[in-house]
PDB file of N, CA and C in Angstrom:
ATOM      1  N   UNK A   1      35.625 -80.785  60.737  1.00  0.00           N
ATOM      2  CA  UNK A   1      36.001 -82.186  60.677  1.00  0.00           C
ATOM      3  C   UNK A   1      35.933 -82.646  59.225  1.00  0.00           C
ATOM      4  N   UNK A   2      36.742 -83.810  58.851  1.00  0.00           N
ATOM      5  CA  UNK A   2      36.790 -83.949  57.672  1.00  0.00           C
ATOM      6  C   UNK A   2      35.249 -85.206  57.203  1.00  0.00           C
ATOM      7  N   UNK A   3      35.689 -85.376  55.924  1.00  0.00           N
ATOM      8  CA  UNK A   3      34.456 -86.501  55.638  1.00  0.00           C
ATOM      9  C   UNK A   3      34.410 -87.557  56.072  1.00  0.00           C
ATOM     10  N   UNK A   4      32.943 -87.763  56.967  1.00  0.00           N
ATOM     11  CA  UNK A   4      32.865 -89.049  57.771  1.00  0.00           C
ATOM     12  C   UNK A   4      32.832 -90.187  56.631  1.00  0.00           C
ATOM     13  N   UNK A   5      33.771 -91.170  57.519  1.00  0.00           N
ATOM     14  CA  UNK A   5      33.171 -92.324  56.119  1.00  0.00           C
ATOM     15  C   UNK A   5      32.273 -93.749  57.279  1.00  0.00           C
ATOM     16  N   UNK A   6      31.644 -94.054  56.278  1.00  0.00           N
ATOM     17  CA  UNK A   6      30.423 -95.046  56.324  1.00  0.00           C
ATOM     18  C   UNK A   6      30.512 -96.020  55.800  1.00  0.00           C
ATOM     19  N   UNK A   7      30.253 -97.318  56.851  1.00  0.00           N
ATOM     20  CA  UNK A   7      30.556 -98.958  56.328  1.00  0.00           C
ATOM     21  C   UNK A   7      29.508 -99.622  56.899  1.00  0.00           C
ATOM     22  N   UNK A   8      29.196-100.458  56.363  1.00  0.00           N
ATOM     23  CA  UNK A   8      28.363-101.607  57.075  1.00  0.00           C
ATOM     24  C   UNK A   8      29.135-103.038  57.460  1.00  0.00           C
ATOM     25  N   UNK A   9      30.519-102.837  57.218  1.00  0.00           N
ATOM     26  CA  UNK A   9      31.119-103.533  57.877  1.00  0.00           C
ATOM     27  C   UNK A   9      31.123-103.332  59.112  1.00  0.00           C
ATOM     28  N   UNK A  10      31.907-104.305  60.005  1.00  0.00           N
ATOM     29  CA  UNK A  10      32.879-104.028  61.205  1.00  0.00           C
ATOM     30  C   UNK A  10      34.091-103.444  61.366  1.00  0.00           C
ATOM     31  N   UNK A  11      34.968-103.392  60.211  1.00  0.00           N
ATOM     32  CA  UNK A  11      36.081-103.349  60.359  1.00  0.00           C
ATOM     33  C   UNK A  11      36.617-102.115  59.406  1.00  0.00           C
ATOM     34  N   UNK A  12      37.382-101.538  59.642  1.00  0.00           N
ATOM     35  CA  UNK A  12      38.353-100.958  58.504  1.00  0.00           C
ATOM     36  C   UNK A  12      38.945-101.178  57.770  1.00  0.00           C
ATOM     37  N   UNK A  13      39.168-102.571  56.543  1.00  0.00           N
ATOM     38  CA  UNK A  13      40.057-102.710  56.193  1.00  0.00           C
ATOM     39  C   UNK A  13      41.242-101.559  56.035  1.00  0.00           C
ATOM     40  N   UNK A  14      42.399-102.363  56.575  1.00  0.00           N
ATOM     41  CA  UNK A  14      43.680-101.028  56.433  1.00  0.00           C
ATOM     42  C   UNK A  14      44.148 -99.718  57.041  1.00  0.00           C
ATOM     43  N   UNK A  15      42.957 -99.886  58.267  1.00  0.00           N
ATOM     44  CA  UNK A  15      42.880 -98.642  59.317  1.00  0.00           C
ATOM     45  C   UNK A  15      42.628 -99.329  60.694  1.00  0.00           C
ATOM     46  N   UNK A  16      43.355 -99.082  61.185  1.00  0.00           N
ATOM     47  CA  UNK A  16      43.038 -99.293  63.077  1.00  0.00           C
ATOM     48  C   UNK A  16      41.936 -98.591  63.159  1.00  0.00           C
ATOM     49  N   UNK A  17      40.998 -99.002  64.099  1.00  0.00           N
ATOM     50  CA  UNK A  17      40.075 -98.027  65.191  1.00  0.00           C
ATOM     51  C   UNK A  17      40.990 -97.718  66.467  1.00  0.00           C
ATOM     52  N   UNK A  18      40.740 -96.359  66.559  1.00  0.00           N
ATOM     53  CA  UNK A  18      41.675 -96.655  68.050  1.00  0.00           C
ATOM     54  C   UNK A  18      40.607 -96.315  69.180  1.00  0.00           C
ATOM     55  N   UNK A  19      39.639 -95.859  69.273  1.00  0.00           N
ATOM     56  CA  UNK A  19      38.006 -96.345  70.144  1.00  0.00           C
ATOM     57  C   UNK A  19      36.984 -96.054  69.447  1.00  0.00           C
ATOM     58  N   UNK A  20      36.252 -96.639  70.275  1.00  0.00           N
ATOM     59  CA  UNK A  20      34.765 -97.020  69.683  1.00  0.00           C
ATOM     60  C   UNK A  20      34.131 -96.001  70.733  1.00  0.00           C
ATOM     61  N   UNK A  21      33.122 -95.022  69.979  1.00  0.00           N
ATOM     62  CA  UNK A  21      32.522 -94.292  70.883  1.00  0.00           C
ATOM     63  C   UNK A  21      31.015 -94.459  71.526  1.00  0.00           C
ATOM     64  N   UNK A  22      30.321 -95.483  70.549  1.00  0.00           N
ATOM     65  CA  UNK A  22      28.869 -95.874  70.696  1.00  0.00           C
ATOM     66  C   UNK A  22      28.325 -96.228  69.872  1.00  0.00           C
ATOM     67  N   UNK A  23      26.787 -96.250  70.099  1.00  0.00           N
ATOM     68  CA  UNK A  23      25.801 -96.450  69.147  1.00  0.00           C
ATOM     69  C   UNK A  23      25.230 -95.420  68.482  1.00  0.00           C
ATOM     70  N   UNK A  24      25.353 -95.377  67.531  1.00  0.00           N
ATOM     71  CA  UNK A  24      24.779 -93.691  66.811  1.00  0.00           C
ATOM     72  C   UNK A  24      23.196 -94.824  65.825  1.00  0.00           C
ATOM     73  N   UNK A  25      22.107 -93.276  65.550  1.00  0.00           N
ATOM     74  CA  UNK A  25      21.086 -94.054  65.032  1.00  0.00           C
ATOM     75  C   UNK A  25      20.531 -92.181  63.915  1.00  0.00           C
ATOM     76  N   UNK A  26      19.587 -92.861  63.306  1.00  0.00           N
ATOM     77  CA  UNK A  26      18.979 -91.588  62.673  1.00  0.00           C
ATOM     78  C   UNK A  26      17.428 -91.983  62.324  1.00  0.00           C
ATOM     79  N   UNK A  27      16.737 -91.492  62.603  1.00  0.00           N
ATOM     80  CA  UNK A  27      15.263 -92.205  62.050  1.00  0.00           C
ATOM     81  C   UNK A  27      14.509 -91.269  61.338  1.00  0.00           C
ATOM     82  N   UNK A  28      13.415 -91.307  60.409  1.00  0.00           N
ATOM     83  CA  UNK A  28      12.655 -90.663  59.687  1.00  0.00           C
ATOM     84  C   UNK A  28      10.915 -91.459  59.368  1.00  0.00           C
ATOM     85  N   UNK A  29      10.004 -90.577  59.592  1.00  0.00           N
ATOM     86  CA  UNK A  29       9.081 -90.526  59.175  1.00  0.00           C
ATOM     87  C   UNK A  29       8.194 -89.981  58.210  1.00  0.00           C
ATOM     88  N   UNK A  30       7.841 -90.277  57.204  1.00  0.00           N
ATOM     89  CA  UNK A  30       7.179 -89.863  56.119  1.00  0.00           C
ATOM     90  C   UNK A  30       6.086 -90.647  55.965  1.00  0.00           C
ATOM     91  N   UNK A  31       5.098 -89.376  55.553  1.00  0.00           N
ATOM     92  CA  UNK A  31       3.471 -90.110  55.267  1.00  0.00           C
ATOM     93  C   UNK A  31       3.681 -90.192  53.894  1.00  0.00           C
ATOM     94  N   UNK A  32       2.620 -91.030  52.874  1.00  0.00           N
ATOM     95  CA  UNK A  32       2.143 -91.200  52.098  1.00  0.00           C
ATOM     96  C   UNK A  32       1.304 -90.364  51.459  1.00  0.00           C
ATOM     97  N   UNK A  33       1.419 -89.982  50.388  1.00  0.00           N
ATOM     98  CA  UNK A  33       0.906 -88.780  49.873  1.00  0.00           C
ATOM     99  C   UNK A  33      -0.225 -89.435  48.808  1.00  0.00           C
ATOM    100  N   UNK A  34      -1.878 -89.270  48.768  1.00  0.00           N
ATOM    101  CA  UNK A  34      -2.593 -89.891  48.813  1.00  0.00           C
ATOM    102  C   UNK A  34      -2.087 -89.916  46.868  1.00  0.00           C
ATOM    103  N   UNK A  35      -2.533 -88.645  46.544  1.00  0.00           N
ATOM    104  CA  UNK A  35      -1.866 -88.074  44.564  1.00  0.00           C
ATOM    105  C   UNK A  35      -0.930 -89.523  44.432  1.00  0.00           C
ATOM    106  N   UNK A  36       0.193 -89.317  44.939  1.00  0.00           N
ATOM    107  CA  UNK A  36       1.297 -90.571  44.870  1.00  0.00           C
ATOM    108  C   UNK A  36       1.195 -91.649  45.192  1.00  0.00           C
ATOM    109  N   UNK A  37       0.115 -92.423  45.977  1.00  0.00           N
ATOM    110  CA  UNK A  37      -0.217 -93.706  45.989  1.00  0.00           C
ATOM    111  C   UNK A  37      -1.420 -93.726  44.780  1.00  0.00           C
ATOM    112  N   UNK A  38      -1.708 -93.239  44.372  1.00  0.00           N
ATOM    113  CA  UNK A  38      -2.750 -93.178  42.648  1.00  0.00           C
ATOM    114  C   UNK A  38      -1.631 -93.316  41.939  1.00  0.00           C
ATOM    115  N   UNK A  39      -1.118 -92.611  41.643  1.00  0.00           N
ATOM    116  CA  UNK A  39      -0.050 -92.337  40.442  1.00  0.00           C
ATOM    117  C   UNK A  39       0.640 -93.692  40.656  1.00  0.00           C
ATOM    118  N   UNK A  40       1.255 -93.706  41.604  1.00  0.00           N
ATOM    119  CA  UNK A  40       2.152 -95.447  41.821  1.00  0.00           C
ATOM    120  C   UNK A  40       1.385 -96.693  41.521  1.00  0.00           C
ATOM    121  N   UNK A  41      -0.105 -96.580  41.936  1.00  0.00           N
ATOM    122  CA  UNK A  41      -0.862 -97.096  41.344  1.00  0.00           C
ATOM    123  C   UNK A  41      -1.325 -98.386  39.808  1.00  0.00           C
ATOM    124  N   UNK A  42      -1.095 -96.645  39.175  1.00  0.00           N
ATOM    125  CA  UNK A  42      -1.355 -96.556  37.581  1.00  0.00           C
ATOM    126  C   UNK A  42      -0.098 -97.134  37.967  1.00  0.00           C
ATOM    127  N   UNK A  43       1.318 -96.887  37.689  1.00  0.00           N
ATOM    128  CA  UNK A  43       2.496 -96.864  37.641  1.00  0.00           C
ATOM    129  C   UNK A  43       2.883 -98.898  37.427  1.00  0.00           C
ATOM    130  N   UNK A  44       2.236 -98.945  38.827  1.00  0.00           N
ATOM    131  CA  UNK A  44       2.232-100.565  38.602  1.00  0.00           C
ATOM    132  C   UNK A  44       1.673-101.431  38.081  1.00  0.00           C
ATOM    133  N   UNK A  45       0.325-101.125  37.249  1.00  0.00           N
ATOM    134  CA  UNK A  45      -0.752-101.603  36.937  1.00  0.00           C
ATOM    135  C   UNK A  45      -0.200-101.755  35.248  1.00  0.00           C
ATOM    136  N   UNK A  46       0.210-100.470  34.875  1.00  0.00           N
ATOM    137  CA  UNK A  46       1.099-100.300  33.585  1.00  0.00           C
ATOM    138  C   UNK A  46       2.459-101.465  33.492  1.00  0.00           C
ATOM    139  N   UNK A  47       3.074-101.531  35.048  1.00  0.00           N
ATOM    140  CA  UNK A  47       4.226-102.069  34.603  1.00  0.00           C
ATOM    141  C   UNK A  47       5.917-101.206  34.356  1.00  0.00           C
ATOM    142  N   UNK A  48       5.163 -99.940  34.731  1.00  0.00           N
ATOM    143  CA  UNK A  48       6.741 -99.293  35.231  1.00  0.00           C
ATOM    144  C   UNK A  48       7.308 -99.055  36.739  1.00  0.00           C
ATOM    145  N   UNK A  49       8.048 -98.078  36.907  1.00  0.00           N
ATOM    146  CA  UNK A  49       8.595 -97.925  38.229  1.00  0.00           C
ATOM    147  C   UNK A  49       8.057 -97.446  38.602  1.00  0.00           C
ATOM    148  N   UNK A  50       7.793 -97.163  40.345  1.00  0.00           N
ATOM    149  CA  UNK A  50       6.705 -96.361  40.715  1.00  0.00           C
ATOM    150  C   UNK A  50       7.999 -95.190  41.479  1.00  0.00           C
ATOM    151  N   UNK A  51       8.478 -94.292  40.586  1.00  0.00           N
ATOM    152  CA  UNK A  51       9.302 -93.355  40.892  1.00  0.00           C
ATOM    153  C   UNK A  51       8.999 -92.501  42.033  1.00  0.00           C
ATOM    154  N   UNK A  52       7.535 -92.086  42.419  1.00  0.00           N
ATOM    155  CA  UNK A  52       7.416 -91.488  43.361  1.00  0.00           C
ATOM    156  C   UNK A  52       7.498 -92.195  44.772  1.00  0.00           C
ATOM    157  N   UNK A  53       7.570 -93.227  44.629  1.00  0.00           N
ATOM    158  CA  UNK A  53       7.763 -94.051  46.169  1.00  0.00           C
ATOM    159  C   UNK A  53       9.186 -94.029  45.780  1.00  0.00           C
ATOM    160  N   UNK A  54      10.348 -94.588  45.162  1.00  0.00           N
ATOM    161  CA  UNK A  54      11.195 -94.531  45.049  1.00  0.00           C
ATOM    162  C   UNK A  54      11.935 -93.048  45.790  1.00  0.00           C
ATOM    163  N   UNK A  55      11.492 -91.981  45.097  1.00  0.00           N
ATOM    164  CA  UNK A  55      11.898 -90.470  45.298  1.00  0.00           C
ATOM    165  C   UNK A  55      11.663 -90.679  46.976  1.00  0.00           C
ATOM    166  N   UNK A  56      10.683 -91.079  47.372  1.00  0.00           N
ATOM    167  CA  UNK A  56      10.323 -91.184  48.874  1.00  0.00           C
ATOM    168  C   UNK A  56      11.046 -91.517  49.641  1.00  0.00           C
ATOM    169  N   UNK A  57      11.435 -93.245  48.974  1.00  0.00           N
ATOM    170  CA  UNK A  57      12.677 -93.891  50.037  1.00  0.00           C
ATOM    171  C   UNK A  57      14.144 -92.961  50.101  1.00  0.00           C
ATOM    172  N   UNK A  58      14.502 -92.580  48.805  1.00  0.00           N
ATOM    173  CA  UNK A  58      15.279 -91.943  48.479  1.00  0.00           C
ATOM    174  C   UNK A  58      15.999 -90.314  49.640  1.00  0.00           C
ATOM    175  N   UNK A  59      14.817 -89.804  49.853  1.00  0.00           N
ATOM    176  CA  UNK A  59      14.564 -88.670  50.738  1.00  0.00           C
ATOM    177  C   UNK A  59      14.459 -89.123  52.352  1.00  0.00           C
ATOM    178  N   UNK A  60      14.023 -90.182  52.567  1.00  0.00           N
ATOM    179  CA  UNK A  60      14.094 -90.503  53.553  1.00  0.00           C
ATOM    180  C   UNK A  60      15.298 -91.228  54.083  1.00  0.00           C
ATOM    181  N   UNK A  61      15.598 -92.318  53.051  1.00  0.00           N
ATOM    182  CA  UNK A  61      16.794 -92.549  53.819  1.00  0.00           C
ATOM    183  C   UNK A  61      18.146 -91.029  53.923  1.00  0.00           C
ATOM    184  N   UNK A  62      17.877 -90.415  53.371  1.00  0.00           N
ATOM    185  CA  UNK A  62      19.152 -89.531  53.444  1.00  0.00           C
ATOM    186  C   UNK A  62      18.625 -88.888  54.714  1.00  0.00           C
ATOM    187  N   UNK A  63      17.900 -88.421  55.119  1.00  0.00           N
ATOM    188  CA  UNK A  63      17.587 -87.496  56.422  1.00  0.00           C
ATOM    189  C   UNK A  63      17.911 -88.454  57.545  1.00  0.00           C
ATOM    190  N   UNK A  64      17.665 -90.034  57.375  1.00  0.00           N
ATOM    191  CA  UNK A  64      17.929 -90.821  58.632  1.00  0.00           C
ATOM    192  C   UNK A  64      19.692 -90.587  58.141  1.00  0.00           C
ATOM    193  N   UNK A  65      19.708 -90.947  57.407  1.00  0.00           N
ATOM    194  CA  UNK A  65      21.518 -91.107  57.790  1.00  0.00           C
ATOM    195  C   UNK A  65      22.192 -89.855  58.173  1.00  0.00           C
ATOM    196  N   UNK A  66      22.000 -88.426  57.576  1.00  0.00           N
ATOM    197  CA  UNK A  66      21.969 -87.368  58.309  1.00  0.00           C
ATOM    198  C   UNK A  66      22.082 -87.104  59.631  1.00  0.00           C
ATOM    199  N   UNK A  67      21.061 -87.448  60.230  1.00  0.00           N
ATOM    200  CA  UNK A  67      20.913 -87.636  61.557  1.00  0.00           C
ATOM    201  C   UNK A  67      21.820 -88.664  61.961  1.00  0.00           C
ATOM    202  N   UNK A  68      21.972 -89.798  61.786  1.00  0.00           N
ATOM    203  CA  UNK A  68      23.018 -90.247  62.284  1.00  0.00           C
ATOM    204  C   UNK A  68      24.216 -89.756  62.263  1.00  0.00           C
ATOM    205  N   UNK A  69      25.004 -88.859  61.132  1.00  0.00           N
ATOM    206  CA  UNK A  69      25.827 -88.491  60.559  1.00  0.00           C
ATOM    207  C   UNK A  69      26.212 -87.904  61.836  1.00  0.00           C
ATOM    208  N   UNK A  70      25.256 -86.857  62.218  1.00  0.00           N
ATOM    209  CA  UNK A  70      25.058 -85.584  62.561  1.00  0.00           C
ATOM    210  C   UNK A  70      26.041 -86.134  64.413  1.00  0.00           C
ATOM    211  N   UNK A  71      24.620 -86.982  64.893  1.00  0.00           N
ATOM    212  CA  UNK A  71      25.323 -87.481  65.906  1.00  0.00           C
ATOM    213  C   UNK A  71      26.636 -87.971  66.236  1.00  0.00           C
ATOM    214  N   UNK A  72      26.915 -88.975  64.953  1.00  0.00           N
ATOM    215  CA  UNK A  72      28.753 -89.304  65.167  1.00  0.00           C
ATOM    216  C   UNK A  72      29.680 -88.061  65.258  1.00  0.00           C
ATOM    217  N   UNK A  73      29.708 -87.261  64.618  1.00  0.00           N
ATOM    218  CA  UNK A  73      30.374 -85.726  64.709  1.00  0.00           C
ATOM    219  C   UNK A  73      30.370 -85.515  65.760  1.00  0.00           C
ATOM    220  N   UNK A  74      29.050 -85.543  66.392  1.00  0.00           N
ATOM    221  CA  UNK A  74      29.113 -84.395  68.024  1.00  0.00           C
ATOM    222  C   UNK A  74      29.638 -85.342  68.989  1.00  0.00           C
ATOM    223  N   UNK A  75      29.693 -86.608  68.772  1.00  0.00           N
ATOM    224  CA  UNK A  75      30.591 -87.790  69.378  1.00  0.00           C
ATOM    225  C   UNK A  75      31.956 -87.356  69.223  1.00  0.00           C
ATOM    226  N   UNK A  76      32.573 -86.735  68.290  1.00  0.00           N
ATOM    227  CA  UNK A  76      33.946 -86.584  67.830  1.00  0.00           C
ATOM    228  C   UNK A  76      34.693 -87.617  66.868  1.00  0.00           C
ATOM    229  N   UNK A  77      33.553 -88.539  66.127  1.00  0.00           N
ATOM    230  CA  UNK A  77      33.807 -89.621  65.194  1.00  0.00           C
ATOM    231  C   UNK A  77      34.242 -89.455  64.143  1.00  0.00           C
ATOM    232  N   UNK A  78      34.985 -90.027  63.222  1.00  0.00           N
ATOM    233  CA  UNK A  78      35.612 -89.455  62.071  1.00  0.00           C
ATOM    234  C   UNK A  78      35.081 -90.668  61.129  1.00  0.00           C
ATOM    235  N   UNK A  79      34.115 -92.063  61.987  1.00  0.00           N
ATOM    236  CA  UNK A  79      33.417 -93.121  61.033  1.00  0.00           C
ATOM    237  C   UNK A  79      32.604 -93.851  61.554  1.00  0.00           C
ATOM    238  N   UNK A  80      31.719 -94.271  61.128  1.00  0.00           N
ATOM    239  CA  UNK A  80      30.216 -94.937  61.309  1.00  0.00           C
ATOM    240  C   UNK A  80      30.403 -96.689  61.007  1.00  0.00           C
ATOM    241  N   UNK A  81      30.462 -97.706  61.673  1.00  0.00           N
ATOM    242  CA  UNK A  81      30.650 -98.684  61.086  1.00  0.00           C
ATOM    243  C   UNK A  81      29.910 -99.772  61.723  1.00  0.00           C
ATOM    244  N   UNK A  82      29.443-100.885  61.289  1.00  0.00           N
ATOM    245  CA  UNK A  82      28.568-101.516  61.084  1.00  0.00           C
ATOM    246  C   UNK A  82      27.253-101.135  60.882  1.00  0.00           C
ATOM    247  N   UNK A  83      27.008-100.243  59.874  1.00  0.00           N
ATOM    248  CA  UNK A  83      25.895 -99.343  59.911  1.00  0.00           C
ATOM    249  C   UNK A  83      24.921-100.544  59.130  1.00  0.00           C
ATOM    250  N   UNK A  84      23.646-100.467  59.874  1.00  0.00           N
ATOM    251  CA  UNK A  84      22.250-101.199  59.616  1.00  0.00           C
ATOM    252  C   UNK A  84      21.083-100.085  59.117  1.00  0.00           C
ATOM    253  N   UNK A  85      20.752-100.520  57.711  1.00  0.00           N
ATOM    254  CA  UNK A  85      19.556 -99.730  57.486  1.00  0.00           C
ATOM    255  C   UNK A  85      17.925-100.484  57.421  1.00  0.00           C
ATOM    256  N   UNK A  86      17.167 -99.553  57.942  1.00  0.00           N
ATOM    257  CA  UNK A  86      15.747-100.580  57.681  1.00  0.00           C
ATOM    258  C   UNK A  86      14.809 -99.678  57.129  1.00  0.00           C
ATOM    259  N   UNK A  87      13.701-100.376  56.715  1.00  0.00           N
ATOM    260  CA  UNK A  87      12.812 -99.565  56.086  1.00  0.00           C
ATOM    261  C   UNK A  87      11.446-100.100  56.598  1.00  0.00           C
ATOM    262  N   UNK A  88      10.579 -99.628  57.457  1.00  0.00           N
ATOM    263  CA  UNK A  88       9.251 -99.923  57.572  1.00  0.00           C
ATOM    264  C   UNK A  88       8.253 -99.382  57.384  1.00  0.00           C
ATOM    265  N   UNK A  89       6.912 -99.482  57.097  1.00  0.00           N
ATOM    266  CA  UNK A  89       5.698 -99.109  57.019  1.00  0.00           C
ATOM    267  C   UNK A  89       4.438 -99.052  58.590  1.00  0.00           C
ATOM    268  N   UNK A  90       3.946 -97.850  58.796  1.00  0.00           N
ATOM    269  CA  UNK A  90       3.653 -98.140  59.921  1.00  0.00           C
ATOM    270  C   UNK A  90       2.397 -97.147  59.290  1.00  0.00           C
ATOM    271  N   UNK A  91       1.319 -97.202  60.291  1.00  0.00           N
ATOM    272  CA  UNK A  91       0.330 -97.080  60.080  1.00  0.00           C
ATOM    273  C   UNK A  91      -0.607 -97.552  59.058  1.00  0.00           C
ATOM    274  N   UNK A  92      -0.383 -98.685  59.463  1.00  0.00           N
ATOM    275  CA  UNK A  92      -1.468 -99.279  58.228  1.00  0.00           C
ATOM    276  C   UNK A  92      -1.207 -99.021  56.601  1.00  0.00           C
ATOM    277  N   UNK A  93       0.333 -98.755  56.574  1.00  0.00           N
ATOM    278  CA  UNK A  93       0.751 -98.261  55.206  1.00  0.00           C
ATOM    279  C   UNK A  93       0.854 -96.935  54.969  1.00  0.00           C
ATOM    280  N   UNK A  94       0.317 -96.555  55.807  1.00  0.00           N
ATOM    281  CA  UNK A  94       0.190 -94.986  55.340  1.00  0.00           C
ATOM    282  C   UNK A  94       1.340 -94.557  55.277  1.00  0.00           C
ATOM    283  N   UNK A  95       2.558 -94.791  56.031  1.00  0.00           N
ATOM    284  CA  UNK A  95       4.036 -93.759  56.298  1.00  0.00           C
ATOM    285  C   UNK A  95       5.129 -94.776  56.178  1.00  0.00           C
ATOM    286  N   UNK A  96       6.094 -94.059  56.095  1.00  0.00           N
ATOM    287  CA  UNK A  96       7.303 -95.049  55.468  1.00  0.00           C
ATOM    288  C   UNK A  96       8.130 -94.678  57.173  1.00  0.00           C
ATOM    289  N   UNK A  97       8.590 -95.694  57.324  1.00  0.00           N
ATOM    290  CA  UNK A  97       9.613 -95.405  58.628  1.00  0.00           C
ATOM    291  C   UNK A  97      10.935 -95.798  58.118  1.00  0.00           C
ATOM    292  N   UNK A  98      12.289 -95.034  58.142  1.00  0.00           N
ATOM    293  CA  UNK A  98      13.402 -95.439  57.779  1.00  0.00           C
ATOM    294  C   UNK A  98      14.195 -95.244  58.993  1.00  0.00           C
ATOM    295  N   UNK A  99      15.037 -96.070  59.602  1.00  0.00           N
ATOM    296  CA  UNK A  99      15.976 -95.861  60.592  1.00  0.00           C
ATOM    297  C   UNK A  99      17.566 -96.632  60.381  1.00  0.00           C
ATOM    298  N   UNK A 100      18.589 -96.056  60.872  1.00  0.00           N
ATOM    299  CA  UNK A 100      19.671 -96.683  60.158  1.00  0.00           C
ATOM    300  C   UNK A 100      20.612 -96.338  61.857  1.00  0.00           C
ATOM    301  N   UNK A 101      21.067 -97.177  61.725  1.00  0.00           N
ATOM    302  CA  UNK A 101      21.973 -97.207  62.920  1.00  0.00           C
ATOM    303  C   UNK A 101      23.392 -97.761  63.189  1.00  0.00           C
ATOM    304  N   UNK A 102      24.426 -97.606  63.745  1.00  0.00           N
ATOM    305  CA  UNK A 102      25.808 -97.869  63.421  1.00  0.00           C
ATOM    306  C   UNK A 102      26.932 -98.017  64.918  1.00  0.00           C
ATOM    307  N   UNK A 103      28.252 -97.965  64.924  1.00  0.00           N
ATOM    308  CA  UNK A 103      29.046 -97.633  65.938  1.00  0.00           C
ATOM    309  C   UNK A 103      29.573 -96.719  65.617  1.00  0.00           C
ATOM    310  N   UNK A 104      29.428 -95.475  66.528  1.00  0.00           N
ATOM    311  CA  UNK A 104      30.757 -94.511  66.054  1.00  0.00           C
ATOM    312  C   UNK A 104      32.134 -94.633  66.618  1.00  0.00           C
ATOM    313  N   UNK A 105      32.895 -94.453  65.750  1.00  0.00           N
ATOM    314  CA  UNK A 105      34.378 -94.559  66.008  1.00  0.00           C
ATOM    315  C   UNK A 105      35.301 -93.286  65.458  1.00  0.00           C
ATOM    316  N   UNK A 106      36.408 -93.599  65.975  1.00  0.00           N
ATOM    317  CA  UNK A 106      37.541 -93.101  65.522  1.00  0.00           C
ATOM    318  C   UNK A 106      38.910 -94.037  65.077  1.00  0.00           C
ATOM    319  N   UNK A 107      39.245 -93.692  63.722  1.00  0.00           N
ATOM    320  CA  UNK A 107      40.037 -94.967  63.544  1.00  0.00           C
ATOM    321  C   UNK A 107      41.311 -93.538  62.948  1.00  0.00           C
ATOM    322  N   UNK A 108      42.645 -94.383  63.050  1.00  0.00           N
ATOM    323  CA  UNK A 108      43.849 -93.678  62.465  1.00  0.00           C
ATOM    324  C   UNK A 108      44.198 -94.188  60.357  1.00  0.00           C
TER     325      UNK A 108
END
């Protein structure tokens, strides 16, 4: 299949959908790595970026959208649209939760 494309719109500009196949989703969990909440720490205390949480969100959101990816395909989708991303903290901070979710379609 060719490259899915991804919107957080509704719509296609300039492309019909010709059905809508569902709700597609992808979620990810990642703990907190104790080294990297020190370092982010210092990081903020200094006044720079705290790159290793960054690198975190970074890694995580790609595995949730992955997974979503993954699912629209086996749907037979050729696009993901109104895609919603979130980002939460669960356990008392300890872990990052990322989940992103969408409609899969097929548009011409």
């Amino acid at each position: 299949m060719g490259r899915m494309l991804i919107t957080t719109t509704s719509t296609l500009d300039g492309r019909m959908i010709k059905e809508y196949l569902g709700l597609v989703s992808g979620e990810t969990i990642m703990g907190a790595n104790i080294i990297r909440d020190f370092m982010a720490g210092i990081t903020d205390i200094v006044g720079g970026r705290a790159s290793a949480y960054e690198q975190s969100l970074i890694e995580a959101k790609q595995i949730a959208m992955s997974e979503m990816i993954q699912e629209a395909e086996n749907m037979g989708a050729n696009a993901v649209i109104g895609v919603d991303l979130d980002y939460e903290t669960v356990g008392q901070g300890s872990m990052l939760m990322v989940s992103v979710s969408g409609t899969a379609v097929i548009f011409e």
